[in-house]
C-alpha atoms as a PDB file:
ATOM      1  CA  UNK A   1     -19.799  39.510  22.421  1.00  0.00           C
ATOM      2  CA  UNK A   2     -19.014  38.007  26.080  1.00  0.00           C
ATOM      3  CA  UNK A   3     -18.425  41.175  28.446  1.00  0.00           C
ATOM      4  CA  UNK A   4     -15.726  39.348  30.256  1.00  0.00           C
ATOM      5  CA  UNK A   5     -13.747  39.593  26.947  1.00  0.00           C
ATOM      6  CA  UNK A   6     -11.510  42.612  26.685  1.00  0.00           C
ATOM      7  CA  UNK A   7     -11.113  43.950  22.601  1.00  0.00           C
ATOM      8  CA  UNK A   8      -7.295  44.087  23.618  1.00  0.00           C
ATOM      9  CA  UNK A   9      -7.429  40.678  24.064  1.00  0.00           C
ATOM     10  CA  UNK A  10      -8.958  39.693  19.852  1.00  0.00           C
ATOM     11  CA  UNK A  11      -6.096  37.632  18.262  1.00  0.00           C
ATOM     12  CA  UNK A  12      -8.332  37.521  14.719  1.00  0.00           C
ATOM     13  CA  UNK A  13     -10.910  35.300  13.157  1.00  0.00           C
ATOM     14  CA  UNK A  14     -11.692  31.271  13.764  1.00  0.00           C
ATOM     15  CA  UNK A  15     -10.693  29.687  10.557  1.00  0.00           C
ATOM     16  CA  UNK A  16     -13.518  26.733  11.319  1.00  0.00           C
ATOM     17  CA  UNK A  17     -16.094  28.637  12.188  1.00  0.00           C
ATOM     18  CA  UNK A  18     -15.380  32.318  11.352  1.00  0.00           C
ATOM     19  CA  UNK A  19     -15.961  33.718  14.752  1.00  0.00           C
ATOM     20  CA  UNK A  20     -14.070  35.974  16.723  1.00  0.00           C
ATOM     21  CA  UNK A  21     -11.210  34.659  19.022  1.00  0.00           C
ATOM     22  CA  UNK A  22     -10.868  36.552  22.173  1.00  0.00           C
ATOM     23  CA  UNK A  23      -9.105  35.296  25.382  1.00  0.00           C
ATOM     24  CA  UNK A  24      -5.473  33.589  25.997  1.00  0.00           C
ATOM     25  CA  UNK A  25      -6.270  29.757  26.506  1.00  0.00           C
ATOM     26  CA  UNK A  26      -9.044  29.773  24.527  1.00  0.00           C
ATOM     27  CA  UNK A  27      -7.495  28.780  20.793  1.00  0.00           C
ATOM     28  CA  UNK A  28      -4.893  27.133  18.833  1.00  0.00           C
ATOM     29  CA  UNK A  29      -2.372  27.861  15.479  1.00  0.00           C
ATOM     30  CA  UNK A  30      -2.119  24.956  13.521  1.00  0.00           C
ATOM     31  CA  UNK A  31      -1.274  25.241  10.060  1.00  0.00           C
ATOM     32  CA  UNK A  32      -0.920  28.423   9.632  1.00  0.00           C
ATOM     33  CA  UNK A  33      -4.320  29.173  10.735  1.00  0.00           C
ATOM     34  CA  UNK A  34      -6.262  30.770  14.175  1.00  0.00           C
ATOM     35  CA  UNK A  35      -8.784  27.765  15.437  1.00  0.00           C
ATOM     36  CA  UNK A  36     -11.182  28.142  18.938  1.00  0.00           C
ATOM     37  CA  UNK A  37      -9.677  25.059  21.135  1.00  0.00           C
ATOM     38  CA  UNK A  38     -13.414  23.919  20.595  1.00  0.00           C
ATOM     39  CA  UNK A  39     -13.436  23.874  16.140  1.00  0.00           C
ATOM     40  CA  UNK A  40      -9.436  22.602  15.638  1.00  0.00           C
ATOM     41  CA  UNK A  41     -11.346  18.980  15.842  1.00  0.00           C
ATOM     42  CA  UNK A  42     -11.279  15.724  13.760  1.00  0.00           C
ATOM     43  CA  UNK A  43     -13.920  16.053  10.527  1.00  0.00           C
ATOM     44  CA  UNK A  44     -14.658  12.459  11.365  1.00  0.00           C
ATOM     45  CA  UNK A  45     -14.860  11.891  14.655  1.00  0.00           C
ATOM     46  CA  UNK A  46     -15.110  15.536  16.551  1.00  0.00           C
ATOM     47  CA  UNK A  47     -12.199  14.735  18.803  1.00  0.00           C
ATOM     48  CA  UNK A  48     -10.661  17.793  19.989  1.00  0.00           C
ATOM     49  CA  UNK A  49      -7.320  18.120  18.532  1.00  0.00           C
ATOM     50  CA  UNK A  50      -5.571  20.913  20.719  1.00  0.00           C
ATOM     51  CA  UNK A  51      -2.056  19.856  21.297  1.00  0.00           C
ATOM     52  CA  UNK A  52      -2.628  16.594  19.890  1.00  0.00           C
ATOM     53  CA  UNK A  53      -0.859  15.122  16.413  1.00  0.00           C
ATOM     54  CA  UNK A  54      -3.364  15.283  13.430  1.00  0.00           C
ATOM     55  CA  UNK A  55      -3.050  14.658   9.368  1.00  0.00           C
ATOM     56  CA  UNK A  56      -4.403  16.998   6.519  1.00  0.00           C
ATOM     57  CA  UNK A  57      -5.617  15.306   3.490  1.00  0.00           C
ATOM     58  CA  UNK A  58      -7.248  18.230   0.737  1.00  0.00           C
ATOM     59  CA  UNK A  59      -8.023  20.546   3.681  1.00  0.00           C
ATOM     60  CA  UNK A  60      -9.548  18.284   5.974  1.00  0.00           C
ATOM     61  CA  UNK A  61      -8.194  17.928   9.686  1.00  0.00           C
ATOM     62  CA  UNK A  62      -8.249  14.282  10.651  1.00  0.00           C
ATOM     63  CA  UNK A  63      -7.272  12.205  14.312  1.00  0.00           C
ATOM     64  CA  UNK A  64      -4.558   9.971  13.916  1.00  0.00           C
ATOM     65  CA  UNK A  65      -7.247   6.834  14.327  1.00  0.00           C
ATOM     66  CA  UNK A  66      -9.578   8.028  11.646  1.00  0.00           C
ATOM     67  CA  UNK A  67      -6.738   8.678   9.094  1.00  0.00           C
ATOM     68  CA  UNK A  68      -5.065   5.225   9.753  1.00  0.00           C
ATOM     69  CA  UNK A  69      -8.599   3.539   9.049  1.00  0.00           C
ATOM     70  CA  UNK A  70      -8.681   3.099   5.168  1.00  0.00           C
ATOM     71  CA  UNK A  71     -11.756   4.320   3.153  1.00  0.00           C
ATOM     72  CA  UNK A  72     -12.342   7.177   5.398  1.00  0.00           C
ATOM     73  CA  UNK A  73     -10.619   9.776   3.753  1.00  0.00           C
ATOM     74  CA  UNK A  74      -9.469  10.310   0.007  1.00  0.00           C
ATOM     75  CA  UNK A  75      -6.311   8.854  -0.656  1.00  0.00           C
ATOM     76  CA  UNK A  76      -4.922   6.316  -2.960  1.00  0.00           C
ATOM     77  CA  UNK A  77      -2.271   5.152  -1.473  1.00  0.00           C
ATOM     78  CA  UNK A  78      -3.290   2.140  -0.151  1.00  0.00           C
ATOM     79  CA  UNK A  79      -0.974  -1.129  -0.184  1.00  0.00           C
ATOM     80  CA  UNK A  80      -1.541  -3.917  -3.010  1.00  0.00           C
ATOM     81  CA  UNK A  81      -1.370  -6.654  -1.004  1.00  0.00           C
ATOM     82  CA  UNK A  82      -3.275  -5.811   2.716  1.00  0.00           C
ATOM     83  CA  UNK A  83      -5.229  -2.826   1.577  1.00  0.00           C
ATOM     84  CA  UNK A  84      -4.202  -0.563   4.389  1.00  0.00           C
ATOM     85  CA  UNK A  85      -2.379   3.503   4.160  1.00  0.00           C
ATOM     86  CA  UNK A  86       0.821   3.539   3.281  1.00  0.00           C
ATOM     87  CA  UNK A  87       2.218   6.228   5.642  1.00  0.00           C
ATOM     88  CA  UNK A  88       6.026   5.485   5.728  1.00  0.00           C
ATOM     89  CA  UNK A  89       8.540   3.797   3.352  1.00  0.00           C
ATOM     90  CA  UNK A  90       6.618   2.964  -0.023  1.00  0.00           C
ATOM     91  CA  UNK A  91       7.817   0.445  -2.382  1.00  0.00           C
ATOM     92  CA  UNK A  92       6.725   0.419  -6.195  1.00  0.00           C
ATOM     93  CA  UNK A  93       6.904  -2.846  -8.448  1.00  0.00           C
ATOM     94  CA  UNK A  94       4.853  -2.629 -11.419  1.00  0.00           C
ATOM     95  CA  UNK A  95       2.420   0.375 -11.083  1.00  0.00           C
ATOM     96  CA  UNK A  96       1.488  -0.956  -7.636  1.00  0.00           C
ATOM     97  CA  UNK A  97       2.375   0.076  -4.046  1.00  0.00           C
ATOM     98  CA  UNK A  98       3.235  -1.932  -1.141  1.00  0.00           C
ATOM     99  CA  UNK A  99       4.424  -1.857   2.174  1.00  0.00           C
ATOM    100  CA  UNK A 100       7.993  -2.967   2.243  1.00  0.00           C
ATOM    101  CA  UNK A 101       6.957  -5.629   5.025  1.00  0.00           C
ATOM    102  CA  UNK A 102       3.682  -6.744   2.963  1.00  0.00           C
ATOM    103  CA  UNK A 103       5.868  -7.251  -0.632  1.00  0.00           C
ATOM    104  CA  UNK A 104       6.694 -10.956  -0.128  1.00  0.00           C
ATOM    105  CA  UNK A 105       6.218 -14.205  -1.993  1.00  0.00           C
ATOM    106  CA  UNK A 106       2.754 -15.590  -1.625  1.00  0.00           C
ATOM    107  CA  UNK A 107       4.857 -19.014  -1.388  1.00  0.00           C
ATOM    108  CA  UNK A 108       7.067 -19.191   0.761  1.00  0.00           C
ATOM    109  CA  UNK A 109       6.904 -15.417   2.518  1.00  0.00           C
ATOM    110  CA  UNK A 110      10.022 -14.513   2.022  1.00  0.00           C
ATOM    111  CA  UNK A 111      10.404 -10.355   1.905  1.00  0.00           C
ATOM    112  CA  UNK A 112      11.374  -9.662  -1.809  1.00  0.00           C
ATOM    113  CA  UNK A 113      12.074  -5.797  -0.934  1.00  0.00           C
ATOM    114  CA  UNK A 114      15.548  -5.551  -3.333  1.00  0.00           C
ATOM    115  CA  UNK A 115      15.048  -9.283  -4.553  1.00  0.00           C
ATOM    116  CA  UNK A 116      13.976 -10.763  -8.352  1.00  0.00           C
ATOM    117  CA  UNK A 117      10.594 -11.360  -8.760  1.00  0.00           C
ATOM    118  CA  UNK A 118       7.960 -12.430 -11.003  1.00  0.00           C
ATOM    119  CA  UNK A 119       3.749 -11.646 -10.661  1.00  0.00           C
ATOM    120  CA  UNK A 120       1.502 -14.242 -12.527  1.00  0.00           C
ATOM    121  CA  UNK A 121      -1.712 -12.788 -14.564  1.00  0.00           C
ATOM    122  CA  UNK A 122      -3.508 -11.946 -11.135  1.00  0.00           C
ATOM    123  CA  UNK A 123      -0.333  -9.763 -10.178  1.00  0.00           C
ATOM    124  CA  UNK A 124       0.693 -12.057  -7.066  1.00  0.00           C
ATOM    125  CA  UNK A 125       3.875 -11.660  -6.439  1.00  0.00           C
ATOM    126  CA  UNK A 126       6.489 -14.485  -6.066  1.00  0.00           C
ATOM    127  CA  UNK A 127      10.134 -15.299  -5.897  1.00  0.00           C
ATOM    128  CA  UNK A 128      11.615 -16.197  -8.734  1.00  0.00           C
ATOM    129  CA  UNK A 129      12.328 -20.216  -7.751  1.00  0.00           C
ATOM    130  CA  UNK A 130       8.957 -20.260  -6.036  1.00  0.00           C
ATOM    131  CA  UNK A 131       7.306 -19.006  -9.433  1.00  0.00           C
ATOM    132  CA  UNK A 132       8.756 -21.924 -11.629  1.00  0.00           C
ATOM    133  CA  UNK A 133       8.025 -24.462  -9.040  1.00  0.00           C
ATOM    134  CA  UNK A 134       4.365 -23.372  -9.354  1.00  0.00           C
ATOM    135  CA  UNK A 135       3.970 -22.258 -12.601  1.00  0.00           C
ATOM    136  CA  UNK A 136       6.269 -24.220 -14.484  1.00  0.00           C
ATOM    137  CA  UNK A 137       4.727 -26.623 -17.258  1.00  0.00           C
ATOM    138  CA  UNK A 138       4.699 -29.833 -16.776  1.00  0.00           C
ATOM    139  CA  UNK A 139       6.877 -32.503 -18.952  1.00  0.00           C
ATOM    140  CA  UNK A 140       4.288 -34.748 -21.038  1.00  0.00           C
ATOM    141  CA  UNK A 141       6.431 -37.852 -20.777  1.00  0.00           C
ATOM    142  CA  UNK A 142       7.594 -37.632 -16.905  1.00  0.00           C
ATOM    143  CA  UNK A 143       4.703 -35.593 -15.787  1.00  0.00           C
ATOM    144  CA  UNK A 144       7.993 -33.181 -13.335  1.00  0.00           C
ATOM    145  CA  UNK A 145       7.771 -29.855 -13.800  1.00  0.00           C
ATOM    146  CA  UNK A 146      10.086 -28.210 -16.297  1.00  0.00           C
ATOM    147  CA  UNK A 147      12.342 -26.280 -14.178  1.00  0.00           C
ATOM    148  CA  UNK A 148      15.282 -23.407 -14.847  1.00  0.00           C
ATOM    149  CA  UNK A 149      18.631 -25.676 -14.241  1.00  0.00           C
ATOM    150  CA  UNK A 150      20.692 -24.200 -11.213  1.00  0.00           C
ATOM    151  CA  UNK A 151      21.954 -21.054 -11.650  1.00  0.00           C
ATOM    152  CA  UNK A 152      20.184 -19.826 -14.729  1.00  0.00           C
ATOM    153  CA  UNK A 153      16.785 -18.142 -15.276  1.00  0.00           C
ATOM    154  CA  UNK A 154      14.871 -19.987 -17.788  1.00  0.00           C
ATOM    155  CA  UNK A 155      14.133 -23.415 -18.317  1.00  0.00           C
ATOM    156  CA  UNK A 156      14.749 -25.007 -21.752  1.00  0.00           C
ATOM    157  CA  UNK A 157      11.962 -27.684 -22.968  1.00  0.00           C
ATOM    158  CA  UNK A 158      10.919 -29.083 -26.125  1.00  0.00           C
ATOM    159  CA  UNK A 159       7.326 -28.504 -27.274  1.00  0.00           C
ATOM    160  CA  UNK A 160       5.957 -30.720 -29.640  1.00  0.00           C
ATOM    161  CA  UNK A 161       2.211 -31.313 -30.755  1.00  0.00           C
ATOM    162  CA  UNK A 162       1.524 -28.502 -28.016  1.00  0.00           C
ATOM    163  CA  UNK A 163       2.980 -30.915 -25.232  1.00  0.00           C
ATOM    164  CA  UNK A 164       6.103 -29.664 -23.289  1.00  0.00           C
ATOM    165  CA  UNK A 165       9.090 -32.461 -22.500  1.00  0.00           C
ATOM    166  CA  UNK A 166      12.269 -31.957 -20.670  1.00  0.00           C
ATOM    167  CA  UNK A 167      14.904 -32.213 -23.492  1.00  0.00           C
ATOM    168  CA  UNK A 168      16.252 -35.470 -21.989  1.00  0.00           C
ATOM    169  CA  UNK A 169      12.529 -37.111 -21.716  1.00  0.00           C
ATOM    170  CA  UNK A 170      11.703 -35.996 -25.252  1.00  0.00           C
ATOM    171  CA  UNK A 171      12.132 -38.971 -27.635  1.00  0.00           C
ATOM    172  CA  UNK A 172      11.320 -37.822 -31.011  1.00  0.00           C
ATOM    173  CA  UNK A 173       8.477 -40.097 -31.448  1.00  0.00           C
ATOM    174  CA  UNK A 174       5.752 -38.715 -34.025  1.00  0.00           C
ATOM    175  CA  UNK A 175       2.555 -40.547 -33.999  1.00  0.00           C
ATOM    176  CA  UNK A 176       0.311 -39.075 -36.725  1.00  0.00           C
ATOM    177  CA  UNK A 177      -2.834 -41.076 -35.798  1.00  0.00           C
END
């Protein structure tokens, strides 16, 4: 023990490194818990944390930096679409999370946050007009895509011989050779 330390002055036990705390100035609460101004650091980085804002993930202390940069510590929330944390606001469509700003049509960009929306088999996410216009079939006779008429949500075609036709281009016609 340092002479220069008076007993009177022991406010209890480190919590990262077990020692004794003795002195005013010398350590830190945070959390509940008695750090040395020297162990209440960043488990990534070692940046002294005293008086600075920090994050907790499963007991682990981390900087603001290293908890922002994805992959460093445990966590699974992570948006769909650009991969980084999601710290704030967290919107859910389909099992997946996004950031409100990142949950857009991968058409035409348009935020969908509180819009209709449709994902094709690789779960991108698109408005509903932009989805027909790309993944509408295309009519057999005309070769235009098959679109939903204005105002209504599905298309109606004819399929015939596994070939789709607008019900206005479809003629009837069966060739059986």
């Amino acid at each position: 023990m340092d002479p220069s330390f008076s007993p009177s002055l022991y406010f209890g036990s480190c919590t990262g490194c077990g020692k004794a705390v003795y002195g005013e100035g010398r350590a830190c609460r945070a959390m509940g818990h008695l750090f040395h101004d020297t162990c209440f650091t960043c488990c990534v980085c070692s940046e002294k944390l005293t008086g600075k804002p920090f994050y907790t993930v499963s007991g682990r202390i981390y900087c603001v930096k290293d908890f922002m940069y994805p992959g460093v510590h445990p966590s699974s929330e992570v948006c769909n679409s650009c991969g980084f944390l999601l710290m704030d606001m967290v919107l859910q469509a389909r099992g997946k999370s996004y950031h409100p700003s990142c949950f857009c049509c991968v058409v035409c960009r348009q935020s969908l946050e509180g819009q209709q929306f449709t994902l094709d088999a690789e779960s991108r996410v698109y408005c509903v007009s932009d989805y027909h216009k790309v993944k509408a079939p295309l009519c057999a006779a005309c070769r235009e895509p098959i679109l939903p008429t204005e105002g209504s949500q599905g298309s109606i075609r004819v399929v015939s011989f596994d070939r789709n036709y607008h019900p206005k281009c479809y003629r009837g016609e069966v060739n059986l050779i």
